[in-house]
C-alpha atoms as a PDB file:
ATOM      1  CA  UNK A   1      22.860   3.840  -7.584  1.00  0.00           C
ATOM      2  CA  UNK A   2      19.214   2.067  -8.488  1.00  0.00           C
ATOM      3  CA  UNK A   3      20.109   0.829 -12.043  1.00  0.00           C
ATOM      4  CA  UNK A   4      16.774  -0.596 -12.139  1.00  0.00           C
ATOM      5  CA  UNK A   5      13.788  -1.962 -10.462  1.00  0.00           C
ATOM      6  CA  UNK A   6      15.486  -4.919 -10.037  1.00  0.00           C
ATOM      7  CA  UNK A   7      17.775  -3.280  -7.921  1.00  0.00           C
ATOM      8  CA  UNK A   8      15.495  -2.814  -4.974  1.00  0.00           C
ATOM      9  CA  UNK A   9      15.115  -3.973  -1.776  1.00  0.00           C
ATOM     10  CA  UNK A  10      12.034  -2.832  -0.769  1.00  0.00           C
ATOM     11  CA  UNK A  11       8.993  -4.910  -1.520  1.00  0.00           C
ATOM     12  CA  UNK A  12       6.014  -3.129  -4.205  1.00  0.00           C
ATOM     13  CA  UNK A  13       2.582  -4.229  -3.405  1.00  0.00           C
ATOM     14  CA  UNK A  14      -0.080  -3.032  -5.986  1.00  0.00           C
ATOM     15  CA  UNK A  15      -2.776  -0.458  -4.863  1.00  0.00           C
ATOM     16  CA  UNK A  16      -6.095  -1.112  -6.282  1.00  0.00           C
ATOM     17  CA  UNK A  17      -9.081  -3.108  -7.000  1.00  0.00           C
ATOM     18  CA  UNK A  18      -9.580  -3.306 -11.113  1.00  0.00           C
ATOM     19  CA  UNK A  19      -9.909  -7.435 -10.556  1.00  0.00           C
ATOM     20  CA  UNK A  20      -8.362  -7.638 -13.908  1.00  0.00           C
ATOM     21  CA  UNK A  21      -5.474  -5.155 -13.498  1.00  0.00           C
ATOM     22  CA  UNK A  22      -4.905  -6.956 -10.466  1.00  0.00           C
ATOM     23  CA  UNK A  23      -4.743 -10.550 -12.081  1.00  0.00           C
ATOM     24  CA  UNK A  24      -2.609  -8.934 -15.036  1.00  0.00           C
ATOM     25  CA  UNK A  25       0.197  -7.113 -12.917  1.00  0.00           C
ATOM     26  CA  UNK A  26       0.575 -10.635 -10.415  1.00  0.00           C
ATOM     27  CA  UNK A  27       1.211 -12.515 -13.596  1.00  0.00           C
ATOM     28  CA  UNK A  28       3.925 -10.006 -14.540  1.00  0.00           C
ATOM     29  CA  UNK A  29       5.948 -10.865 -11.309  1.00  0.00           C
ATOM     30  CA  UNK A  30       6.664  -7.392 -10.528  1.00  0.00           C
ATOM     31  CA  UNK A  31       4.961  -7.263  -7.002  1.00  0.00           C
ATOM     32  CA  UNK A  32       5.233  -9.081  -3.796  1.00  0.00           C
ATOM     33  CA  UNK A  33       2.070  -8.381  -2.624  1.00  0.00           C
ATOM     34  CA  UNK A  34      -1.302  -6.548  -2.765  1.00  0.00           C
ATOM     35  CA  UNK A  35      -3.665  -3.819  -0.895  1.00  0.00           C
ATOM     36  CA  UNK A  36      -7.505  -2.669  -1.622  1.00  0.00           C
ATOM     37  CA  UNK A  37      -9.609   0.269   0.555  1.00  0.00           C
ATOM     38  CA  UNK A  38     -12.863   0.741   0.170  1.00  0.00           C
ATOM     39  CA  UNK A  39     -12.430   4.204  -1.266  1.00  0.00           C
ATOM     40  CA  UNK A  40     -10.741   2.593  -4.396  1.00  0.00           C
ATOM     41  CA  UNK A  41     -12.988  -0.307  -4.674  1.00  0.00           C
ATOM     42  CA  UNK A  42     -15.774   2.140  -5.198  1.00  0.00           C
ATOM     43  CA  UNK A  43     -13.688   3.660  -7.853  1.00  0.00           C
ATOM     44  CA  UNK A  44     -13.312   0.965  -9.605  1.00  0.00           C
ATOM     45  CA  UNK A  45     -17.134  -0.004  -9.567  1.00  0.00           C
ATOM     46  CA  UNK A  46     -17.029  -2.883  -7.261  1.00  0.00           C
ATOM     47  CA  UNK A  47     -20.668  -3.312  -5.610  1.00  0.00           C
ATOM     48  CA  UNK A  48     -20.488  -6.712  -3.943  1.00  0.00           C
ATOM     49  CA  UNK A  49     -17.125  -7.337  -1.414  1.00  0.00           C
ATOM     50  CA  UNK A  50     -17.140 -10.997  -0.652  1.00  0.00           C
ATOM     51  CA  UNK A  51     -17.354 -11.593  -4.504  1.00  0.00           C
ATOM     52  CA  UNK A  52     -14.920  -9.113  -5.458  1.00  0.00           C
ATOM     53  CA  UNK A  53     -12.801 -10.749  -2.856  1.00  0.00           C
ATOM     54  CA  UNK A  54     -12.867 -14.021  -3.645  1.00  0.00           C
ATOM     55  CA  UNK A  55     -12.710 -13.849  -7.334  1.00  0.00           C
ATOM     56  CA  UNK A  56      -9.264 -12.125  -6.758  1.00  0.00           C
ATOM     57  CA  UNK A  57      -8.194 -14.459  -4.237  1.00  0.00           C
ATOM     58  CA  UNK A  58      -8.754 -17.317  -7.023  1.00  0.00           C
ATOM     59  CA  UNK A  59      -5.658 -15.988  -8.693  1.00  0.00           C
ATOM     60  CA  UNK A  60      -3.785 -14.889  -6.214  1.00  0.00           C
ATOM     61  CA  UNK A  61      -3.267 -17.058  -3.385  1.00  0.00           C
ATOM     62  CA  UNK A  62       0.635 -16.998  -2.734  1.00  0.00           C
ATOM     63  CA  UNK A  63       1.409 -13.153  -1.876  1.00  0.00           C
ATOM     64  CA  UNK A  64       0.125 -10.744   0.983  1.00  0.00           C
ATOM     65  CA  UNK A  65      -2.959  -9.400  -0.213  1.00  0.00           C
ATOM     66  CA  UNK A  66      -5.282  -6.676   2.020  1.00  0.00           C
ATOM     67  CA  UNK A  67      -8.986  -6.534   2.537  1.00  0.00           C
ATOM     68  CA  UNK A  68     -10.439  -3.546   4.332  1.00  0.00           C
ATOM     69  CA  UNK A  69     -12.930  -3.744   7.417  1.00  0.00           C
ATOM     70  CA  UNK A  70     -15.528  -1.174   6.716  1.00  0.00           C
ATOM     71  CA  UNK A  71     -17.849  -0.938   9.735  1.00  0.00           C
ATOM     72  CA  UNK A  72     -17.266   2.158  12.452  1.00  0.00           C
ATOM     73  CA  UNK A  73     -17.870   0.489  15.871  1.00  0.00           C
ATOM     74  CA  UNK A  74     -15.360  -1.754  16.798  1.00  0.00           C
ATOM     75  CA  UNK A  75     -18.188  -4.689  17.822  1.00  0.00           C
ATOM     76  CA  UNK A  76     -18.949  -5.428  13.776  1.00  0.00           C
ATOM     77  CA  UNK A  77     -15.285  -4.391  13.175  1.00  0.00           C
ATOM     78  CA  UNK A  78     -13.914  -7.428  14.812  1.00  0.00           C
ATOM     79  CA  UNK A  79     -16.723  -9.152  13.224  1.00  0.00           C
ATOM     80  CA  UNK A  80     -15.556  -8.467   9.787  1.00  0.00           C
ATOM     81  CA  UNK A  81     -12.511  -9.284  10.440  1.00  0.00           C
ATOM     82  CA  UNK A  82     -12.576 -12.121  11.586  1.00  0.00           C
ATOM     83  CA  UNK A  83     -14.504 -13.013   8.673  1.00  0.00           C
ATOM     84  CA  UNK A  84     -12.101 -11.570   6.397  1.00  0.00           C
ATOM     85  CA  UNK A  85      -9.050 -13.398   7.953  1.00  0.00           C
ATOM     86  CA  UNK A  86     -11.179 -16.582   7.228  1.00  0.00           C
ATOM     87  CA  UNK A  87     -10.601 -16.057   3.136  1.00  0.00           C
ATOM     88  CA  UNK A  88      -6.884 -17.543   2.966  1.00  0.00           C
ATOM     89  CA  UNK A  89      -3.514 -18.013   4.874  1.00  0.00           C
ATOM     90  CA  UNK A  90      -2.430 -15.033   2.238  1.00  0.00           C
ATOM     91  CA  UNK A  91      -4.623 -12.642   3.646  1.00  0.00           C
ATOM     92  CA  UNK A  92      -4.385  -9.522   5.616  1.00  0.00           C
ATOM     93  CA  UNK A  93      -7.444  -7.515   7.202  1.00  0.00           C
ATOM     94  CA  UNK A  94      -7.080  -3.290   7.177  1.00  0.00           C
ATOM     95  CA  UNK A  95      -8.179  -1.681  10.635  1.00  0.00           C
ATOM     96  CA  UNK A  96      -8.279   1.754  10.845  1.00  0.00           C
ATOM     97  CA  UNK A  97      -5.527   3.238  13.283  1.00  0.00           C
ATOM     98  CA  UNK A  98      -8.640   4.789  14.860  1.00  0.00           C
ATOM     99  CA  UNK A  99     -12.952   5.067  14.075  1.00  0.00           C
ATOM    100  CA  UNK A 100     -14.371   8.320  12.368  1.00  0.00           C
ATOM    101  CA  UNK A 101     -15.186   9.387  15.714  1.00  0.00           C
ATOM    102  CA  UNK A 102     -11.378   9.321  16.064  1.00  0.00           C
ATOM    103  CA  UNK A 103     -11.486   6.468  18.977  1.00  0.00           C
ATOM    104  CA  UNK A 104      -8.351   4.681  18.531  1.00  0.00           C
ATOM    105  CA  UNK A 105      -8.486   0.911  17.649  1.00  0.00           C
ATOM    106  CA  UNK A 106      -5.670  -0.542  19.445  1.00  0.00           C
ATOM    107  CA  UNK A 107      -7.429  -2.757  21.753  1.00  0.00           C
ATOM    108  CA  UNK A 108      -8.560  -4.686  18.933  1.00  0.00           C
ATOM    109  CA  UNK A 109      -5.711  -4.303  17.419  1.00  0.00           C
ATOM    110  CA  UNK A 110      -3.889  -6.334  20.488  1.00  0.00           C
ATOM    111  CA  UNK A 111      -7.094  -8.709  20.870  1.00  0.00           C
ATOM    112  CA  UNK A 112      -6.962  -9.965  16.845  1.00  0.00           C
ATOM    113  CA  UNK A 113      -2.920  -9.568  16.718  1.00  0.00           C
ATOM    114  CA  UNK A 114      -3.514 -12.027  19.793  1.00  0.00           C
ATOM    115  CA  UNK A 115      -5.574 -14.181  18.419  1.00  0.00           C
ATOM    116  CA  UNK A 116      -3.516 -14.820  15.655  1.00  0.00           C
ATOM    117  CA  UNK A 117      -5.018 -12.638  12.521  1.00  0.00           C
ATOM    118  CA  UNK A 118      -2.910 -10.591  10.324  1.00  0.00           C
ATOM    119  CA  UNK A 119      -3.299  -7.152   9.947  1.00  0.00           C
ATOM    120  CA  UNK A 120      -2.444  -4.128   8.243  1.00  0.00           C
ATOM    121  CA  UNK A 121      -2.728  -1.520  10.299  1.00  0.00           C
ATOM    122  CA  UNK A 122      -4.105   1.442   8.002  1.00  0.00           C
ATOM    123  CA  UNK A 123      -4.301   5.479   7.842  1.00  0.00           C
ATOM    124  CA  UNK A 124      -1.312   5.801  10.275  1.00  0.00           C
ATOM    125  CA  UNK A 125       0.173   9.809  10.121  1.00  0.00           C
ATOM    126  CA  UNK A 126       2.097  10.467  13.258  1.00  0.00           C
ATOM    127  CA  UNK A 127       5.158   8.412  15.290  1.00  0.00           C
ATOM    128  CA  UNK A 128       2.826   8.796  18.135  1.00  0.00           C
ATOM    129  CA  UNK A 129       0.675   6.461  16.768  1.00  0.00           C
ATOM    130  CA  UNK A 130       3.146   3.763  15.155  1.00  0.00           C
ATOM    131  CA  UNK A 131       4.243   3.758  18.980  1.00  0.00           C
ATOM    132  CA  UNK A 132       1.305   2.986  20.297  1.00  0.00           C
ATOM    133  CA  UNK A 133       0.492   0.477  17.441  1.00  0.00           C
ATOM    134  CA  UNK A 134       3.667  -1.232  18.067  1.00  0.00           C
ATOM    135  CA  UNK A 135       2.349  -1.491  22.112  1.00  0.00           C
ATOM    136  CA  UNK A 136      -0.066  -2.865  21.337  1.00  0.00           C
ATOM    137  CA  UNK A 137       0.216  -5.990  18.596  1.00  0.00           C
ATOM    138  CA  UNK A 138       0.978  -9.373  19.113  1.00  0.00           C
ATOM    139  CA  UNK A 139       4.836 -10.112  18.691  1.00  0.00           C
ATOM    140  CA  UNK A 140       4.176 -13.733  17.195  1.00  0.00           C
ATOM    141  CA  UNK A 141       1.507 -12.478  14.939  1.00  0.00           C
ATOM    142  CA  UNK A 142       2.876 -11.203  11.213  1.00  0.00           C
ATOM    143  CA  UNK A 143       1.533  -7.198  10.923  1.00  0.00           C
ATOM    144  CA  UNK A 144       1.944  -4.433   8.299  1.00  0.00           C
ATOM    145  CA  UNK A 145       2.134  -0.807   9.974  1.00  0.00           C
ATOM    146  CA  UNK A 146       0.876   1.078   6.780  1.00  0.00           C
ATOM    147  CA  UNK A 147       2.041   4.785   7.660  1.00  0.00           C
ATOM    148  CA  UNK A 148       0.587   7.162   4.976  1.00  0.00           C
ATOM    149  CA  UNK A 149       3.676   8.988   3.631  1.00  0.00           C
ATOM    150  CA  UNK A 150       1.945  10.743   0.477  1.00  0.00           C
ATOM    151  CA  UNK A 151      -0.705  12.158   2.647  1.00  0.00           C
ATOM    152  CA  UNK A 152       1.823  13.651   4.771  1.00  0.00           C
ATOM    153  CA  UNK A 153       3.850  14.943   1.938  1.00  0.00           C
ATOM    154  CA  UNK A 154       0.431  16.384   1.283  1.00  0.00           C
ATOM    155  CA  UNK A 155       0.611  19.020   3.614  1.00  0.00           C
ATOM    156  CA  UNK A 156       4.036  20.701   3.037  1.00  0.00           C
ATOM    157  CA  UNK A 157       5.690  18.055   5.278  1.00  0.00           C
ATOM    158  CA  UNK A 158       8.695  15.764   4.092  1.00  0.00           C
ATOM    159  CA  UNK A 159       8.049  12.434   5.218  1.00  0.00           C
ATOM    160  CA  UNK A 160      10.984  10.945   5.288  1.00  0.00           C
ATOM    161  CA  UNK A 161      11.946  11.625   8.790  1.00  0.00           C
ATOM    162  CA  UNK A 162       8.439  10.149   9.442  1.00  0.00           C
ATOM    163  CA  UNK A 163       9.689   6.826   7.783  1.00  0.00           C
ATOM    164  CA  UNK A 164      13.034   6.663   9.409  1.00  0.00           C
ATOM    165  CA  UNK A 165      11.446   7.142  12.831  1.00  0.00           C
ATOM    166  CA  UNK A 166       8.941   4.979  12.174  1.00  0.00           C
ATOM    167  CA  UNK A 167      11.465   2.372  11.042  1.00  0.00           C
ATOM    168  CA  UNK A 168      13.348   2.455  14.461  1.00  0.00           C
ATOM    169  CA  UNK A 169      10.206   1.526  16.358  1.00  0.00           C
ATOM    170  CA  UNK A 170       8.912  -0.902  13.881  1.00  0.00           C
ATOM    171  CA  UNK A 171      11.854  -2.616  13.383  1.00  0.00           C
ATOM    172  CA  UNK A 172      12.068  -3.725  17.333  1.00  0.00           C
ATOM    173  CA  UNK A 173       9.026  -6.763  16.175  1.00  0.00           C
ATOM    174  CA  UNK A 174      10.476  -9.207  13.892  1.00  0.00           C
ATOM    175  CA  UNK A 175       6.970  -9.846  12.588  1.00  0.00           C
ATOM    176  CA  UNK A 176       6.279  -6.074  11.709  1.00  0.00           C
ATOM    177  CA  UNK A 177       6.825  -4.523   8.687  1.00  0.00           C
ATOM    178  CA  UNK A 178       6.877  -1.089   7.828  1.00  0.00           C
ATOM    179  CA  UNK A 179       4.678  -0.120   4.691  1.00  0.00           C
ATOM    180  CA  UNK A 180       5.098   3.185   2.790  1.00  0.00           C
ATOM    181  CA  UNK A 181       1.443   4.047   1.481  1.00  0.00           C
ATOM    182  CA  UNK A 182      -0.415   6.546  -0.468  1.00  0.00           C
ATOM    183  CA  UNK A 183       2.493   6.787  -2.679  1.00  0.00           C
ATOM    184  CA  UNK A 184       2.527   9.731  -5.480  1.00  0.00           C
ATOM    185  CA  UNK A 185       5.601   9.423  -7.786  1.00  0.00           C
ATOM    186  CA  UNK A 186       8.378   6.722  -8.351  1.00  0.00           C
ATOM    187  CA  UNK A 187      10.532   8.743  -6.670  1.00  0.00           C
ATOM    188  CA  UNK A 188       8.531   7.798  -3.756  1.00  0.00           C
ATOM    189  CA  UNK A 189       9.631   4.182  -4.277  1.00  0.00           C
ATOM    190  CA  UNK A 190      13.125   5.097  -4.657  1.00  0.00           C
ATOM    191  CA  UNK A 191      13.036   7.286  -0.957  1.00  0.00           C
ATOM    192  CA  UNK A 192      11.055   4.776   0.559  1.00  0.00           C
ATOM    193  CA  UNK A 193      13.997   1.889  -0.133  1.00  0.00           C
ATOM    194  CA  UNK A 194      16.511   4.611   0.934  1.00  0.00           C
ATOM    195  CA  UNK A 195      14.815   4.780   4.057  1.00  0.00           C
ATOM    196  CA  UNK A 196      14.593   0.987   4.552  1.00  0.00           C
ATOM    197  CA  UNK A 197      11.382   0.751   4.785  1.00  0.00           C
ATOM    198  CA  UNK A 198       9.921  -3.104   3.829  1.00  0.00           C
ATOM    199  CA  UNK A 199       7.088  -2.231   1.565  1.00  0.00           C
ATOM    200  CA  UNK A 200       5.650   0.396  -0.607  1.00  0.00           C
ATOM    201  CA  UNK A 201       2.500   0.147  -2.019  1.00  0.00           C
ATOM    202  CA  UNK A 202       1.994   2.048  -5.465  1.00  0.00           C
ATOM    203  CA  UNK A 203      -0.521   2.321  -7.989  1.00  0.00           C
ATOM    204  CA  UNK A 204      -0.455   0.281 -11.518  1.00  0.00           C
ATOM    205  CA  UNK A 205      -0.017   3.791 -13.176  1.00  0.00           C
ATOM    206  CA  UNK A 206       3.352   4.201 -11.223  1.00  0.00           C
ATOM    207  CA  UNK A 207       3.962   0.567 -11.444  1.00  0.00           C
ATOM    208  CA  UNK A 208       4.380   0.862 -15.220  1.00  0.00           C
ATOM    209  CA  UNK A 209       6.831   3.851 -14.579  1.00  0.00           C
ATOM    210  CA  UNK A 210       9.129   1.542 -13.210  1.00  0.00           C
ATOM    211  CA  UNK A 211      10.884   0.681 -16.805  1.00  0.00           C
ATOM    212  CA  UNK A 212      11.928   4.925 -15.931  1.00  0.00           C
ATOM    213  CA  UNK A 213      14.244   3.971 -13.071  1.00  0.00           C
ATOM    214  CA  UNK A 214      17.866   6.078 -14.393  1.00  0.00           C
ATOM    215  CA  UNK A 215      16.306   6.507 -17.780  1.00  0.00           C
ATOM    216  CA  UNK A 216      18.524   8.571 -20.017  1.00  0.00           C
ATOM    217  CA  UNK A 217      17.370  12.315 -19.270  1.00  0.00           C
ATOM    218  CA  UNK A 218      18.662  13.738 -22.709  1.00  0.00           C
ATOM    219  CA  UNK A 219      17.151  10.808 -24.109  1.00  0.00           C
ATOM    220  CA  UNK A 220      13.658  11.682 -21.932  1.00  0.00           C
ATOM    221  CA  UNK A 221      14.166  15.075 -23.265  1.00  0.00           C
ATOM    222  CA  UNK A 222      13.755  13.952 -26.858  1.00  0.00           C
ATOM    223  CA  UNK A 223      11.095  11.783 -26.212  1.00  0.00           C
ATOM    224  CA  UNK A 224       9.278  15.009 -24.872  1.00  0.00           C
ATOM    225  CA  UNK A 225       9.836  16.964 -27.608  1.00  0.00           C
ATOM    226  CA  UNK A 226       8.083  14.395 -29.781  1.00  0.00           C
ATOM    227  CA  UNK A 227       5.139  13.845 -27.998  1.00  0.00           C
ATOM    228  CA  UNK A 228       4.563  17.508 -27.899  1.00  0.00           C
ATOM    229  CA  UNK A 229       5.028  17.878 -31.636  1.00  0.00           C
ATOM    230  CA  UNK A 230       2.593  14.668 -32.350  1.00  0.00           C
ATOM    231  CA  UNK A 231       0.018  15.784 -30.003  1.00  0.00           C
ATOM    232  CA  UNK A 232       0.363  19.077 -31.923  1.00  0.00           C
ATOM    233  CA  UNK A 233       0.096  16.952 -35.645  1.00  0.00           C
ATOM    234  CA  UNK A 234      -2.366  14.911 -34.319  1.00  0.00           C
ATOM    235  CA  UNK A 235      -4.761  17.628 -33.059  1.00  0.00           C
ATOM    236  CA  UNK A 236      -4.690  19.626 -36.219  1.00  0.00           C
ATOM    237  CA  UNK A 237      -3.209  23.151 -34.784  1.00  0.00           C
ATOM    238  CA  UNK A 238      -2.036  25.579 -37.289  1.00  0.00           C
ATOM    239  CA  UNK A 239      -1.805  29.349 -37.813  1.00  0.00           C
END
């Protein structure tokens, strides 16, 4: 049984782009690594990327971190990342498993994997295409196959057989890892070590949930009960 967070195996990168959040939870020496999009860089108000970039990458220079290509044709896409791969040895550049016009991106997956550039392979849903990610990187280039296990639990499906098939073909690479993203819960983290995957990539919100891992429940139960009747104090209620 998972005593604690301590008693993982799986590796927790942090989800976001709050620079500061992200300077304050690698100094805690929870996580092993880190991963931006562009969806939550917007949410978190960033308006310039290189600077954004680099002013995390002054901090943290000695764990796995991901940057996100954002162009659609694949032309500027290996453009950017080649650009982005340029930032530090620590660095790891997000393709899209395919464009918005849903062309698929493995041939530049196999030309940068080739060339040497690590990636983290992004927005993965189906085996189908972890196989044909798997065909098509480098085997002496270090990749993350990011398969999207929250979205998929997102439409009524469990994903854990996802992630244990996944696993089987990933695991054939020595230099691939297998990332559970878009997680939702910590329970997530807990299935996602069950399954063996390498790395699970959770928000600072669940991050801080952690300190939960086989937390008393009659103990949780009380702790319940008193936020209920303080929130109840606090906002005045009465009859």
């Amino acid at each position: 049984m998972i005593k604690s967070y301590k008693d993982l195996k799986i590796k927790i990168f942090a989800d976001g782009a709050n620079v500061i959040e992200m300077k304050r939870v690698y100094g805690e020496g929870i996580v092993k690594g880190f991963t931006t999009n562009p969806t939550l860089m917007k949410k978190d108000g960033v308006t310039d990327y290189v600077t954004f970039a680099k002013d995390v990458l002054t901090v943290i220079k000695d764990m796995p971190i991901s940057f996100e290509v954002f162009s659609d044709d694949f032309d500027s896409m290996e453009k950017q990342a080649r650009l982005i791969g340029s930032w530090g040895e620590n660095v790891y550049i997000k393709i899209p498993v395919t464009n918005t016009k849903g062309e698929t991106s493995y041939e530049l997956i196999k030309k940068l994997t080739s060339d040497g550039l690590k990636l983290n392979i992004t927005a993965i849903m189906t085996t189908e295409q972890v196989e044909k990610v798997m065909d098509s990187i480098s085997e002496n280039t270090k990749t993350i196959i990011s398969v999207f296990a929250g979205r998929i639990a997102d439409t009524g499906r469990d994903p854990i057989p996802y992630m244990k098939r996944s696993l089987e073909i990933v695991k054939k690479n020595s230099n691939a890892e297998l990332l559970w993203a878009s997680s939702r819960e910590l329970l997530n983290i807990i299935q996602a070590d069950e399954c063996g995957c390498d790395i699970v990539t959770v928000t600072n919100d669940i991050i801080k949930k952690l300190i939960m891992i086989n937390k008393d429940l009659d103990e949780l139960s009380l702790d319940t009960v008193k936020m209920f009747y303080n929130d109840a104090a606090s906002a005045g209620y009465s009859f």
